[in-house]
Protein backbone atom coordinates (compact mmCIF):
# COMPACT_ATOMS: atom_id res chain seq x y z
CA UNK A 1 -3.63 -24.35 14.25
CA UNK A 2 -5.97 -23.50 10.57
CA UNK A 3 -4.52 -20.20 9.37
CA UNK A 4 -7.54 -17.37 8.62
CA UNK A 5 -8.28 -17.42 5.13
CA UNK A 6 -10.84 -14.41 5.53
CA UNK A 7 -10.54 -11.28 6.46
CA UNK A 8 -14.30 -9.57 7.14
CA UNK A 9 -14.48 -5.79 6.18
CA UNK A 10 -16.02 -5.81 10.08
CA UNK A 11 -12.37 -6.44 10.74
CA UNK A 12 -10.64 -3.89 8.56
CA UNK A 13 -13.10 -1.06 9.16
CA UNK A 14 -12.40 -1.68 13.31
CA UNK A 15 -8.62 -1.50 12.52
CA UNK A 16 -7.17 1.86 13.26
CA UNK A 17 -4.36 2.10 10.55
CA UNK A 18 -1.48 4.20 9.54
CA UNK A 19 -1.62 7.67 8.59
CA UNK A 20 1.13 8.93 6.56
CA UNK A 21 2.28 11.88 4.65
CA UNK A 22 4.94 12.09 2.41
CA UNK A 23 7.72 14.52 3.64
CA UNK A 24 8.24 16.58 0.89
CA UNK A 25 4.26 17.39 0.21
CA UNK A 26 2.25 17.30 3.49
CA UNK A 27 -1.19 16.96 1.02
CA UNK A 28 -0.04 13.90 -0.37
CA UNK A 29 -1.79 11.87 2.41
CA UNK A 30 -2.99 8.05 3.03
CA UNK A 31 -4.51 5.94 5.14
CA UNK A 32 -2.46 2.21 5.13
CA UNK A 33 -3.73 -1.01 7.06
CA UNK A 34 -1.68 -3.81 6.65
CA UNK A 35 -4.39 -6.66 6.09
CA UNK A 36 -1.42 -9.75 5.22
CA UNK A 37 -0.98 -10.44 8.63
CA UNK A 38 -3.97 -11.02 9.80
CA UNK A 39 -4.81 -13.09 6.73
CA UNK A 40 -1.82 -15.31 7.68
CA UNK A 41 0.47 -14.27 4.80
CA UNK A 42 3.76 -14.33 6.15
CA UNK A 43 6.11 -14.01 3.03
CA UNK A 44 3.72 -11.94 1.21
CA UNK A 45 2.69 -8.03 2.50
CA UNK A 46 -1.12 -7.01 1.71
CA UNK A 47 -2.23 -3.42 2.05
CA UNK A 48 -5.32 -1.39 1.95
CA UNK A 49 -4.39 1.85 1.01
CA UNK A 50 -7.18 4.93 1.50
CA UNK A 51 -6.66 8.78 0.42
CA UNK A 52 -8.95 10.80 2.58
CA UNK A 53 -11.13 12.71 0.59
CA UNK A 54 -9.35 16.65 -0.13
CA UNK A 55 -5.92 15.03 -0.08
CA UNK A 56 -3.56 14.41 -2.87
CA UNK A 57 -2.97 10.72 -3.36
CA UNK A 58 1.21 11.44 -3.89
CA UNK A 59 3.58 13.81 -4.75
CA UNK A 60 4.25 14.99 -7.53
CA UNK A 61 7.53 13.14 -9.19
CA UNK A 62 8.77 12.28 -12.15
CA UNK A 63 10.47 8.78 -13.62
CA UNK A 64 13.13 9.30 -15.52
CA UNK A 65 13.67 5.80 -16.73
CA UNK A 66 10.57 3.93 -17.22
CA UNK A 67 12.15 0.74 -18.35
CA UNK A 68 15.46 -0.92 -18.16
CA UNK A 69 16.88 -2.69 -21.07
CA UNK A 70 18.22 -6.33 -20.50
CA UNK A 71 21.01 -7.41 -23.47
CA UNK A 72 20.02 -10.97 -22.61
CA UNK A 73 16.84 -10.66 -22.80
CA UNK A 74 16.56 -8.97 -26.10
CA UNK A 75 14.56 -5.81 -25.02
């Protein structure tokens, strides 16, 4: 059995895909299809991620740490 080494955008525009909305802001929208699989990545996940036009792409958050120090590493 060859695994598929290429995946058409034929293929991903016929695939229906996830809709999901985050649960604290139901603006913050996107569209997910989950192209690894079919591309025969099995350790690996692949996603095409869409934000339908009028919807915000997250919500709003804020990091409070941005980086991490590592003693060992000298950082």
């Amino acid at each position: 059995m060859t695994l598929k080494q290429l995946v058409t955008r034929t293929e991903i525009a016929k695939m229906a895909g996830q809709d999901n909305r985050h649960f604290l802001n139901r603006d913050a929208r996107h569209l997910q299809k989950p192209l690894g699989e079919i591309a025969g990545l099995t350790k690996l996940g692949f996603h095409l991620i869409g934000v339908p036009i009028g919807s915000a792409s997250c919500a709003l958050h804020q990091h409070i740490e941005m980086y991490h120090r590592w003693p060992a590493a000298g950082f």
